[in-house]
PDB file of N, CA and C in Angstrom:
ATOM      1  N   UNK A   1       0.851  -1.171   0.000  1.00  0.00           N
ATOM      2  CA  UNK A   1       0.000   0.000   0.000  1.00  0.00           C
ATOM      3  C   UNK A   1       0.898   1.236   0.000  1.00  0.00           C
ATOM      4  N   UNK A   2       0.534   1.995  -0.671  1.00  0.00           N
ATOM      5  CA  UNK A   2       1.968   2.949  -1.339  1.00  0.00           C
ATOM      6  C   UNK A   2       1.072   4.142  -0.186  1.00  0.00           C
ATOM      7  N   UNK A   3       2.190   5.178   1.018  1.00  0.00           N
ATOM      8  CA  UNK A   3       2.032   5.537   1.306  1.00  0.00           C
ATOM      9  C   UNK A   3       1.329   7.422   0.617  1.00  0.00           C
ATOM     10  N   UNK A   4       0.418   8.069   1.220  1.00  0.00           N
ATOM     11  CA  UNK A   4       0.185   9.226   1.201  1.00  0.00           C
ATOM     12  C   UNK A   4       1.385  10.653   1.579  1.00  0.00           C
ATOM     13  N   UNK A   5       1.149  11.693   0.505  1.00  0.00           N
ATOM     14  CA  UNK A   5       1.926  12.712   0.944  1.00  0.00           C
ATOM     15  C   UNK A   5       1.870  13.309   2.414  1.00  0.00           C
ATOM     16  N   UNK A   6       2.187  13.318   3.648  1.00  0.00           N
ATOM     17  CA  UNK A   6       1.835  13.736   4.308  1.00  0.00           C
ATOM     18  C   UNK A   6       1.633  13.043   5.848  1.00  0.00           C
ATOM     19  N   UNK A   7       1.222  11.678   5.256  1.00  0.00           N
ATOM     20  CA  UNK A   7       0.895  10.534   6.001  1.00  0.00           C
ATOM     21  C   UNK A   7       1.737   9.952   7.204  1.00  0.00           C
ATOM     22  N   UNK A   8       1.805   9.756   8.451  1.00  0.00           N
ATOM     23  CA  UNK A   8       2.002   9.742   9.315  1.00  0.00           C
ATOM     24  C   UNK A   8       2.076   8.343  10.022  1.00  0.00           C
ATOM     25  N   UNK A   9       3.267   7.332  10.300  1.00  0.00           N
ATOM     26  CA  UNK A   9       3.451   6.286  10.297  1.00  0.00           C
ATOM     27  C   UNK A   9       4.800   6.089  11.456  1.00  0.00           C
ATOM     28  N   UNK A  10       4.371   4.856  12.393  1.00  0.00           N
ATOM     29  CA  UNK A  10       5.460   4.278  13.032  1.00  0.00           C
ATOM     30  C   UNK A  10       6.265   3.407  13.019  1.00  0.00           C
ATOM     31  N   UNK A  11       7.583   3.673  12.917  1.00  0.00           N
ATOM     32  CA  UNK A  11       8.715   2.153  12.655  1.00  0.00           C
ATOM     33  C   UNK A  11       9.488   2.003  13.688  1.00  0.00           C
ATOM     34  N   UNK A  12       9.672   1.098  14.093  1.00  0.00           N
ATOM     35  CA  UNK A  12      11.039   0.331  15.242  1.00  0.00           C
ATOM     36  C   UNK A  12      12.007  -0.211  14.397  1.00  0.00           C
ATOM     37  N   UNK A  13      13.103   0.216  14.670  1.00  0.00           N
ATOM     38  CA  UNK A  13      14.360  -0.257  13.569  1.00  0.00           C
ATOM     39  C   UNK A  13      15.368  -0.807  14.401  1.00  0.00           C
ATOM     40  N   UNK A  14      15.965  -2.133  14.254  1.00  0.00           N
ATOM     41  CA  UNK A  14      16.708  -2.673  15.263  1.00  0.00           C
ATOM     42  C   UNK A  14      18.432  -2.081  13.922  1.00  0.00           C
ATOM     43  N   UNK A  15      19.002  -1.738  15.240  1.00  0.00           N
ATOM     44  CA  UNK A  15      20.819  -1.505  14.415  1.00  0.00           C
ATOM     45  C   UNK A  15      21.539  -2.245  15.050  1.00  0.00           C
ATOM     46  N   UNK A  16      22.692  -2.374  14.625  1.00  0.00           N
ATOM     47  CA  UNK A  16      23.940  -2.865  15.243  1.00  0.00           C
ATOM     48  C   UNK A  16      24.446  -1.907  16.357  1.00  0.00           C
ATOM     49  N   UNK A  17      24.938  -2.577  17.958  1.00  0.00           N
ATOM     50  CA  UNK A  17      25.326  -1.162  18.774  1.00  0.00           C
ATOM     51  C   UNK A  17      26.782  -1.669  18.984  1.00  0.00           C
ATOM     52  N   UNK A  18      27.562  -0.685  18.121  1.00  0.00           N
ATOM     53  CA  UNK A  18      29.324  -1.057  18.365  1.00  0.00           C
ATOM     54  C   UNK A  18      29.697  -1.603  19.288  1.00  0.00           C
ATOM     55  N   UNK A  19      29.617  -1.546  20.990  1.00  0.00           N
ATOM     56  CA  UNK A  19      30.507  -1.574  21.848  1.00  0.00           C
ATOM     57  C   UNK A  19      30.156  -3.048  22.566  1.00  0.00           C
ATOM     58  N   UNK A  20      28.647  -3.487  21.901  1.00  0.00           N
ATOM     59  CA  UNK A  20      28.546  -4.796  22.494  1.00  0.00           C
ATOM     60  C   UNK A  20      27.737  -5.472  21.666  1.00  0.00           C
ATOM     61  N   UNK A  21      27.147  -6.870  22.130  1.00  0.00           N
ATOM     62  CA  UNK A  21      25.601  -7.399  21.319  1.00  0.00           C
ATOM     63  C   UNK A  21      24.895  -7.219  21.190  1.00  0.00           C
ATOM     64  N   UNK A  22      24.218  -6.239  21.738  1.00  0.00           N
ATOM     65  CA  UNK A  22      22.858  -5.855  22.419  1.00  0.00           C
ATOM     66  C   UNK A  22      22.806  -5.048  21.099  1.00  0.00           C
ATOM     67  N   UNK A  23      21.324  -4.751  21.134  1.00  0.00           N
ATOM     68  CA  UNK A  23      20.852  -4.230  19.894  1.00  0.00           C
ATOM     69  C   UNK A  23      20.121  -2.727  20.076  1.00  0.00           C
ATOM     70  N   UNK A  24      20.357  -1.982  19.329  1.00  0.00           N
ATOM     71  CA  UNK A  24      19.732  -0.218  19.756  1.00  0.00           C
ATOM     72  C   UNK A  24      18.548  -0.605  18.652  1.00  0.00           C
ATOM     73  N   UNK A  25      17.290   0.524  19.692  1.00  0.00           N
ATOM     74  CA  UNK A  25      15.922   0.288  18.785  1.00  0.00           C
ATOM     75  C   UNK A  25      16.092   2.148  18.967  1.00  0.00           C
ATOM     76  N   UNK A  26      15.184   2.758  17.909  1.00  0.00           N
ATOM     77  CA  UNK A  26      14.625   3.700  17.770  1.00  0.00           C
ATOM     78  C   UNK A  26      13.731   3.953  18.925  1.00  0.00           C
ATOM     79  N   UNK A  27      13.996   4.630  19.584  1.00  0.00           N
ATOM     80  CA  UNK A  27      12.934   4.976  20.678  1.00  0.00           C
ATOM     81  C   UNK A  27      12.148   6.389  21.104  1.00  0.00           C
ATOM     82  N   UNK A  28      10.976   6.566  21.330  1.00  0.00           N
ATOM     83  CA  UNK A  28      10.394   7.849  21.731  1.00  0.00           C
ATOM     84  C   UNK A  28      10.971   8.277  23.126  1.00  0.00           C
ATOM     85  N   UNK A  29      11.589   9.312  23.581  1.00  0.00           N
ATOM     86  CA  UNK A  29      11.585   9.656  24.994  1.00  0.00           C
ATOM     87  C   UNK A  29      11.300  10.818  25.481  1.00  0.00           C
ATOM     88  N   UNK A  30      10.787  11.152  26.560  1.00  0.00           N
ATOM     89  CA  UNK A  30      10.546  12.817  26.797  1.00  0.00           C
ATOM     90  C   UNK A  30      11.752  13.934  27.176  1.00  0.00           C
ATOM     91  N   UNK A  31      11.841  14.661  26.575  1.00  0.00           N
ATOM     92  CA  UNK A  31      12.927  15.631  26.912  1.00  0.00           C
ATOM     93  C   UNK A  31      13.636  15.915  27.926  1.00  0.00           C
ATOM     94  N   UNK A  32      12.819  15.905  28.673  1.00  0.00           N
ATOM     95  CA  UNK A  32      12.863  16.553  30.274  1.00  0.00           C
ATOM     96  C   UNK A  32      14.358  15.079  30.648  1.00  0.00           C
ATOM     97  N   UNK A  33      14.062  13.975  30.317  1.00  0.00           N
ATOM     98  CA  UNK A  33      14.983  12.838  30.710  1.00  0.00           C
ATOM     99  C   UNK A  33      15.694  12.566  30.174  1.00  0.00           C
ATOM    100  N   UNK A  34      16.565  13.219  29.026  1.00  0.00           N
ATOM    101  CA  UNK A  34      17.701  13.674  28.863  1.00  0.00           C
ATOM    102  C   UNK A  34      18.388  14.191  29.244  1.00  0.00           C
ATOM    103  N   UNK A  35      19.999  13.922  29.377  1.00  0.00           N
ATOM    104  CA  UNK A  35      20.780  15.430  30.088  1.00  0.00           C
ATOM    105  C   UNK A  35      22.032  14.950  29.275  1.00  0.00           C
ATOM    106  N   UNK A  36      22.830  16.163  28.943  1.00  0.00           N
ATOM    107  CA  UNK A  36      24.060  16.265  28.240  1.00  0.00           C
ATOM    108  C   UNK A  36      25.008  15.968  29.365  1.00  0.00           C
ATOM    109  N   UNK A  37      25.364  15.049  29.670  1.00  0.00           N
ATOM    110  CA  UNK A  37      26.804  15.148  30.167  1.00  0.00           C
ATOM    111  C   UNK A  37      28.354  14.437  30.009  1.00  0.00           C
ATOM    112  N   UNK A  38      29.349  15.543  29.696  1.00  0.00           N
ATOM    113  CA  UNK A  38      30.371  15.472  29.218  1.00  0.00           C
ATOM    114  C   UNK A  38      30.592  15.022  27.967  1.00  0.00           C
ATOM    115  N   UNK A  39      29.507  15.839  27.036  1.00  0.00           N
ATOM    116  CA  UNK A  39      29.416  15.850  25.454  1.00  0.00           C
ATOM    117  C   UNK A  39      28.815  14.685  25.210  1.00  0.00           C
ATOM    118  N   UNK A  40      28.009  13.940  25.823  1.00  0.00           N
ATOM    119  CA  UNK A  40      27.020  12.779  25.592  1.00  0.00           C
ATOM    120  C   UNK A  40      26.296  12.975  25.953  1.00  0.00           C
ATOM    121  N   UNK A  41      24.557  12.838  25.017  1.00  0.00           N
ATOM    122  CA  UNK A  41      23.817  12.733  25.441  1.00  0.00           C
ATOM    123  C   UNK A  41      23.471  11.245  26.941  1.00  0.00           C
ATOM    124  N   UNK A  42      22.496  11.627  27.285  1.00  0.00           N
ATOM    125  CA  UNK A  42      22.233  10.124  28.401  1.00  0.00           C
ATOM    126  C   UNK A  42      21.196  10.458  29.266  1.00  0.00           C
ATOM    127  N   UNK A  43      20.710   8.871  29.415  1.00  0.00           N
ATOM    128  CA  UNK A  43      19.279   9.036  30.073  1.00  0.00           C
ATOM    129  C   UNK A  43      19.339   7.999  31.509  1.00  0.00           C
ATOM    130  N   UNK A  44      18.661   8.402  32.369  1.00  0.00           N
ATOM    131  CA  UNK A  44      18.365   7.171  33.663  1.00  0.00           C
ATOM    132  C   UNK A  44      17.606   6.201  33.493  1.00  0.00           C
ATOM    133  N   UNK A  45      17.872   5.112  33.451  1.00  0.00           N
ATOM    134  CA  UNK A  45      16.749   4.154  33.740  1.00  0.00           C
ATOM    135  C   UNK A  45      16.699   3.541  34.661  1.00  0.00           C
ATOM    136  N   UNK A  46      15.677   2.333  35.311  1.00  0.00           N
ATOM    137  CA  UNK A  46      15.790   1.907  36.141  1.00  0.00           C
ATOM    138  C   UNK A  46      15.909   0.440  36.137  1.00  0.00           C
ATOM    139  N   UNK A  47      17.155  -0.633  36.680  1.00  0.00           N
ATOM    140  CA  UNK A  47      17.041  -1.798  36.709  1.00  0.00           C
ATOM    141  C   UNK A  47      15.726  -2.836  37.311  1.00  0.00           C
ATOM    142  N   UNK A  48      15.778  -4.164  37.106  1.00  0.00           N
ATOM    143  CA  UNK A  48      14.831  -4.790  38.008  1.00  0.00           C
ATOM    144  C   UNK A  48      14.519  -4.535  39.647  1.00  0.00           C
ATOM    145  N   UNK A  49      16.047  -4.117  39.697  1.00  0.00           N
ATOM    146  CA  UNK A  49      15.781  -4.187  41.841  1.00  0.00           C
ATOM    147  C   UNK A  49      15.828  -2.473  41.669  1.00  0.00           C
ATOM    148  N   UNK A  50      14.826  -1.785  40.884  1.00  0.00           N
ATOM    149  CA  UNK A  50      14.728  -0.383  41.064  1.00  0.00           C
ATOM    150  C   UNK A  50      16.048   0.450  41.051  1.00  0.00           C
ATOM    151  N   UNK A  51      17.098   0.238  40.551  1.00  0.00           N
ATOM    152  CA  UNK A  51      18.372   0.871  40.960  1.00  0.00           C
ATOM    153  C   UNK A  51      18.553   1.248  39.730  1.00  0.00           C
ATOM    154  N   UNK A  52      19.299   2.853  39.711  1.00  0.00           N
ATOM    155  CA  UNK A  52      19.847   3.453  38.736  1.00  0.00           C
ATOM    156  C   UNK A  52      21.062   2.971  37.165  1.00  0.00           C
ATOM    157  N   UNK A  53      20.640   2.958  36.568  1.00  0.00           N
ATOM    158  CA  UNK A  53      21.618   2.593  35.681  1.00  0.00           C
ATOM    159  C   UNK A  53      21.329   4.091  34.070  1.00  0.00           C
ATOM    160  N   UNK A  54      22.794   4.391  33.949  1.00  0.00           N
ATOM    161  CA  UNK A  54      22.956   5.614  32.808  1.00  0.00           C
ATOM    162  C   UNK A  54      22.973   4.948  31.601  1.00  0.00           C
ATOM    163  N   UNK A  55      22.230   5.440  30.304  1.00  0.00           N
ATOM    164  CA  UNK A  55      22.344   4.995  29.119  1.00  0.00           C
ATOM    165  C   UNK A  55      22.309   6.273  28.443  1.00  0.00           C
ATOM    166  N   UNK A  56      23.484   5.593  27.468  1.00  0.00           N
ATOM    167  CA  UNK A  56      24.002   6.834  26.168  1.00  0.00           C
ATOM    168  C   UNK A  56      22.683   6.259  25.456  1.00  0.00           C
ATOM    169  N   UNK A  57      22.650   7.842  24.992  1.00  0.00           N
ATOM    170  CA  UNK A  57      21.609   7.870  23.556  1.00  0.00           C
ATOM    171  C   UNK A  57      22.375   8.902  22.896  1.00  0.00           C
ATOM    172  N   UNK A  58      21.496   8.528  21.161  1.00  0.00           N
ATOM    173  CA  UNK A  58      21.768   9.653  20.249  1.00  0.00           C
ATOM    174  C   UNK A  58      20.615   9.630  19.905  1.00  0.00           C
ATOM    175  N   UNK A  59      20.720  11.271  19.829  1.00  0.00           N
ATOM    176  CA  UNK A  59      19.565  12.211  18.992  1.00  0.00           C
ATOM    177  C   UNK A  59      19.803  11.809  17.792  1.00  0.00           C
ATOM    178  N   UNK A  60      18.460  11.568  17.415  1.00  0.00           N
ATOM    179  CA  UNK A  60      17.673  11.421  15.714  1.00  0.00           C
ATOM    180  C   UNK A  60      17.157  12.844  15.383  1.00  0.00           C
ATOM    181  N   UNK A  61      16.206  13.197  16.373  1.00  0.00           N
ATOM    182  CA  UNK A  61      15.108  14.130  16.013  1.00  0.00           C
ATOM    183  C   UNK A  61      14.120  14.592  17.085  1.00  0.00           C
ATOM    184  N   UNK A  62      13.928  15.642  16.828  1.00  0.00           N
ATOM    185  CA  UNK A  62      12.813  15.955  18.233  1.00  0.00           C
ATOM    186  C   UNK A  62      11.340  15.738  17.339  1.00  0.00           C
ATOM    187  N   UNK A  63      10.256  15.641  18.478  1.00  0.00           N
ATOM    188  CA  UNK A  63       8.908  15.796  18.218  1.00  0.00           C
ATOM    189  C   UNK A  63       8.018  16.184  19.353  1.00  0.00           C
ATOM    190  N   UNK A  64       7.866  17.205  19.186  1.00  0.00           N
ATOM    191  CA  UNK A  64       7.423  18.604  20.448  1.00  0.00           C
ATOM    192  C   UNK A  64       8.389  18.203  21.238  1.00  0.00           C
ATOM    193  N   UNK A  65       7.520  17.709  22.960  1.00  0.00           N
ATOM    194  CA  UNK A  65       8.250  17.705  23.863  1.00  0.00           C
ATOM    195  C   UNK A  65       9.289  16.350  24.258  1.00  0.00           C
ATOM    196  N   UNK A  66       9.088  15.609  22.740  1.00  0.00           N
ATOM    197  CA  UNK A  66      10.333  13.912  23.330  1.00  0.00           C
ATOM    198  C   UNK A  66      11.184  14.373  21.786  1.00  0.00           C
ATOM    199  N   UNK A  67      12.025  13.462  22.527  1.00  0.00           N
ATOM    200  CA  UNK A  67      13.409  13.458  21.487  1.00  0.00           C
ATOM    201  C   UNK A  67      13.274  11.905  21.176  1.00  0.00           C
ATOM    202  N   UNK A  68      13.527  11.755  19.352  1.00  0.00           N
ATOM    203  CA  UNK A  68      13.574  10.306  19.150  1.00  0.00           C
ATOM    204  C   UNK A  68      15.531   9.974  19.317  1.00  0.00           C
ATOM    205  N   UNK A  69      15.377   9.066  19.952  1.00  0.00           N
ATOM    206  CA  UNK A  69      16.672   8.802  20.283  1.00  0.00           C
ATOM    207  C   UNK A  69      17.266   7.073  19.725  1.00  0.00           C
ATOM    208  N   UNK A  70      18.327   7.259  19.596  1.00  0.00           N
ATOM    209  CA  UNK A  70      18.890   5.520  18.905  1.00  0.00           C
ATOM    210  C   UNK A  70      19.504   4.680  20.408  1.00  0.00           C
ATOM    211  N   UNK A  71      18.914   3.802  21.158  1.00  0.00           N
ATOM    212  CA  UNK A  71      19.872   3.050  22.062  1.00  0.00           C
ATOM    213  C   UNK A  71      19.350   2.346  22.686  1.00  0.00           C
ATOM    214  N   UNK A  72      19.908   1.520  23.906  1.00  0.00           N
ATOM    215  CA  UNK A  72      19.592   0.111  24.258  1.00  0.00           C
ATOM    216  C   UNK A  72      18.357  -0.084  25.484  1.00  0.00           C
ATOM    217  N   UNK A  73      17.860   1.626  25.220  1.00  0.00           N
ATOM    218  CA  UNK A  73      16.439   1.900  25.861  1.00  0.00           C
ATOM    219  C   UNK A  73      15.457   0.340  25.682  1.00  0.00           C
ATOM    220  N   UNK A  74      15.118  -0.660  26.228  1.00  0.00           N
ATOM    221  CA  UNK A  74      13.455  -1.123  25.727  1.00  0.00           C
ATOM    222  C   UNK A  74      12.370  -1.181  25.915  1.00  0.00           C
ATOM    223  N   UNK A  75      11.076  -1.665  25.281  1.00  0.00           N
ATOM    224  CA  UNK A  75       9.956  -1.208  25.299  1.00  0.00           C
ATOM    225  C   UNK A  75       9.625  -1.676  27.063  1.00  0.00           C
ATOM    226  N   UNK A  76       8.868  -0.928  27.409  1.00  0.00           N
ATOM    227  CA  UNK A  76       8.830  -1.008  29.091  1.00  0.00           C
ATOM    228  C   UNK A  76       9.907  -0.757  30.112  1.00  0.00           C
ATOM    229  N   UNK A  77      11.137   0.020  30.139  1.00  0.00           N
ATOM    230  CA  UNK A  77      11.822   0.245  30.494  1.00  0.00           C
ATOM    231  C   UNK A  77      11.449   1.668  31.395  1.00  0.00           C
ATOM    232  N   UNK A  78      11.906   1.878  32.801  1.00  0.00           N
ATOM    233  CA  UNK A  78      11.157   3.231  33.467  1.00  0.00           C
ATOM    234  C   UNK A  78      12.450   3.823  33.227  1.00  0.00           C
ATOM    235  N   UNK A  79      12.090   5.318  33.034  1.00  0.00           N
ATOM    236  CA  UNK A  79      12.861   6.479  32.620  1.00  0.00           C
ATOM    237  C   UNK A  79      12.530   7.167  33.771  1.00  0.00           C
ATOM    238  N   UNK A  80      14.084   8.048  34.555  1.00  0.00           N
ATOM    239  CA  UNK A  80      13.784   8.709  35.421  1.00  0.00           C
ATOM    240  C   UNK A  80      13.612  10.074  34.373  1.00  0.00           C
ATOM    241  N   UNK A  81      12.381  11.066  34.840  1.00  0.00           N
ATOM    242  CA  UNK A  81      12.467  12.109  33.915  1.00  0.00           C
ATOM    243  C   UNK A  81      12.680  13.377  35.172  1.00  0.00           C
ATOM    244  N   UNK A  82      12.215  13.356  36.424  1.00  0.00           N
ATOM    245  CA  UNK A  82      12.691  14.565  37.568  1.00  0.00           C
ATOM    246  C   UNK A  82      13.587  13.960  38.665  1.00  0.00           C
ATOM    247  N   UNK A  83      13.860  14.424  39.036  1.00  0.00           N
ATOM    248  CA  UNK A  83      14.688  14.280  40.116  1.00  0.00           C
ATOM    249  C   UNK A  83      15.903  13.783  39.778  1.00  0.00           C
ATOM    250  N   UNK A  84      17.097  13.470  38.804  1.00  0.00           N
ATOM    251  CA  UNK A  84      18.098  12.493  38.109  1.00  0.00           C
ATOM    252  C   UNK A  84      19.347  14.272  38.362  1.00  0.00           C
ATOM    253  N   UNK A  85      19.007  14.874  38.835  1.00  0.00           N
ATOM    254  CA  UNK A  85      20.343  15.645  39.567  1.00  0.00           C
ATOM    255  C   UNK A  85      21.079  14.847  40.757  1.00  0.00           C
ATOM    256  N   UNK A  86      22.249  14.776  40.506  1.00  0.00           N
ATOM    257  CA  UNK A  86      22.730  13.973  41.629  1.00  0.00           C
ATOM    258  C   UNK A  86      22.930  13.162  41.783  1.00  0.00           C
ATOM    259  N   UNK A  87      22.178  11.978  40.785  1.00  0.00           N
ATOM    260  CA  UNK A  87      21.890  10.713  41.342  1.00  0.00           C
ATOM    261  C   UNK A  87      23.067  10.155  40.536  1.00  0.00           C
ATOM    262  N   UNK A  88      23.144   9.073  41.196  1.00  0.00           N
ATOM    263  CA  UNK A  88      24.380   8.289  40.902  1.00  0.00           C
ATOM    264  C   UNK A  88      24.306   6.729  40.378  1.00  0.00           C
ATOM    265  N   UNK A  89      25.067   5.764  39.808  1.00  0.00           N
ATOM    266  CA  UNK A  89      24.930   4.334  39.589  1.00  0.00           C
ATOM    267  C   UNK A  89      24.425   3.906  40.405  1.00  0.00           C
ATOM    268  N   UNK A  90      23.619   2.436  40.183  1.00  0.00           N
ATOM    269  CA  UNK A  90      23.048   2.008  41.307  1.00  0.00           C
ATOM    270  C   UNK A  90      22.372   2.604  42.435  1.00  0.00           C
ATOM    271  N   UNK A  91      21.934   3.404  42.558  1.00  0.00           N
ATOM    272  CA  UNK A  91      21.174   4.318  43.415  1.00  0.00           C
ATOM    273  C   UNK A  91      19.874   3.531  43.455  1.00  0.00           C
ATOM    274  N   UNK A  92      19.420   3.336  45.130  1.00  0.00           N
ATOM    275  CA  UNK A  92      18.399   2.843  44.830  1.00  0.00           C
ATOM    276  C   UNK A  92      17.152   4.066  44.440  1.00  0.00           C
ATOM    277  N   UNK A  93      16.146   4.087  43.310  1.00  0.00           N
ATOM    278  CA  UNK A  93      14.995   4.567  43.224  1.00  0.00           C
ATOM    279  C   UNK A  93      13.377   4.402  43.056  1.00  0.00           C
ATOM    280  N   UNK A  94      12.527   5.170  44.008  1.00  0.00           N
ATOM    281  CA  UNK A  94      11.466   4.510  43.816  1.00  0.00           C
ATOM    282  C   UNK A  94      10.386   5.786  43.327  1.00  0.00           C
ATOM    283  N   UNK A  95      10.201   5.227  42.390  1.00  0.00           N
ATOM    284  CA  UNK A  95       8.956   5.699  41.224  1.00  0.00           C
ATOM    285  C   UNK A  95       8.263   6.142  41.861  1.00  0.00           C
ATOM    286  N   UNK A  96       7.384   7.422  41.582  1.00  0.00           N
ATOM    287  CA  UNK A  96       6.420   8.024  42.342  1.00  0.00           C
ATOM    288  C   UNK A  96       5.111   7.872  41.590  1.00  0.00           C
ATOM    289  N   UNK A  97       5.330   7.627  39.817  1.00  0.00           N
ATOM    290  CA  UNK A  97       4.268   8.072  38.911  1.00  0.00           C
ATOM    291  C   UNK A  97       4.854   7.525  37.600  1.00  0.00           C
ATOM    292  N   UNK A  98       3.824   6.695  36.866  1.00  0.00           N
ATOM    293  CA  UNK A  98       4.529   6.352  35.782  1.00  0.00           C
ATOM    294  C   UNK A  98       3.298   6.706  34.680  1.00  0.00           C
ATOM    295  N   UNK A  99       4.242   7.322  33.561  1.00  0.00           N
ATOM    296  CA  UNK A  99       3.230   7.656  32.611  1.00  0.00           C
ATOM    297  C   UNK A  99       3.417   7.217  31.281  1.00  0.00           C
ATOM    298  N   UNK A 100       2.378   6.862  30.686  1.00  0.00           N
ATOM    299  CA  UNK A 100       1.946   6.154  29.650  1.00  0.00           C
ATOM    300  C   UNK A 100       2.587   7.189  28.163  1.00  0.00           C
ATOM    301  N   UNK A 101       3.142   6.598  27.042  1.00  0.00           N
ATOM    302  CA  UNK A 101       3.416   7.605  26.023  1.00  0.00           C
ATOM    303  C   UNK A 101       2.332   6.722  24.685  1.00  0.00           C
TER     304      UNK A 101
END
């Protein structure tokens, strides 16, 4: 079905991620849970036992308030988006509010 001018469509694209096996997907994320540091982008997530872990991303593209980003983000994965001043590896954290995209 040959797409429309204009037309508005979602893809998940699995790549190769250099530094290991694991595979980077295209992912939606909200802005706010990004932070530049030391010329890398990077985001918080949270492991199984709730504890902090940092992941590099790269910017693709923004769309309003999320940035589409390339990395080893996956689907159901919690993103710290406030409070990630300070916080450190392994930190334990507990979710106050989780929101649906």
């Amino acid at each position: 079905m040959p797409l429309l001018v204009g037309q508005r469509f979602e893809i998940t694209m699995l790549t190769p991620f250099s530094s290991n096996n694991k595979q980077e997907l295209i992912t939606k994320v909200p802005s706010d849970a990004v932070r530049l540091e030391d010329g890398q982008y990077k985001v918080w997530t949270l492991d199984s036992d709730q504890r902090a872990v940092r992941v590099d991303v790269q910017i693709i593209d923004t769309l309003g308030d999320h940035f589409i980003v390339s990395s080893t983000i996956e689907p159901g994965d919690l993103l710290v988006v406030l409070g990630h001043e300070g916080l450190q590896p392994n930190e334990t954290v507990t979710p106050t509010e989780r929101e649906s995209t």
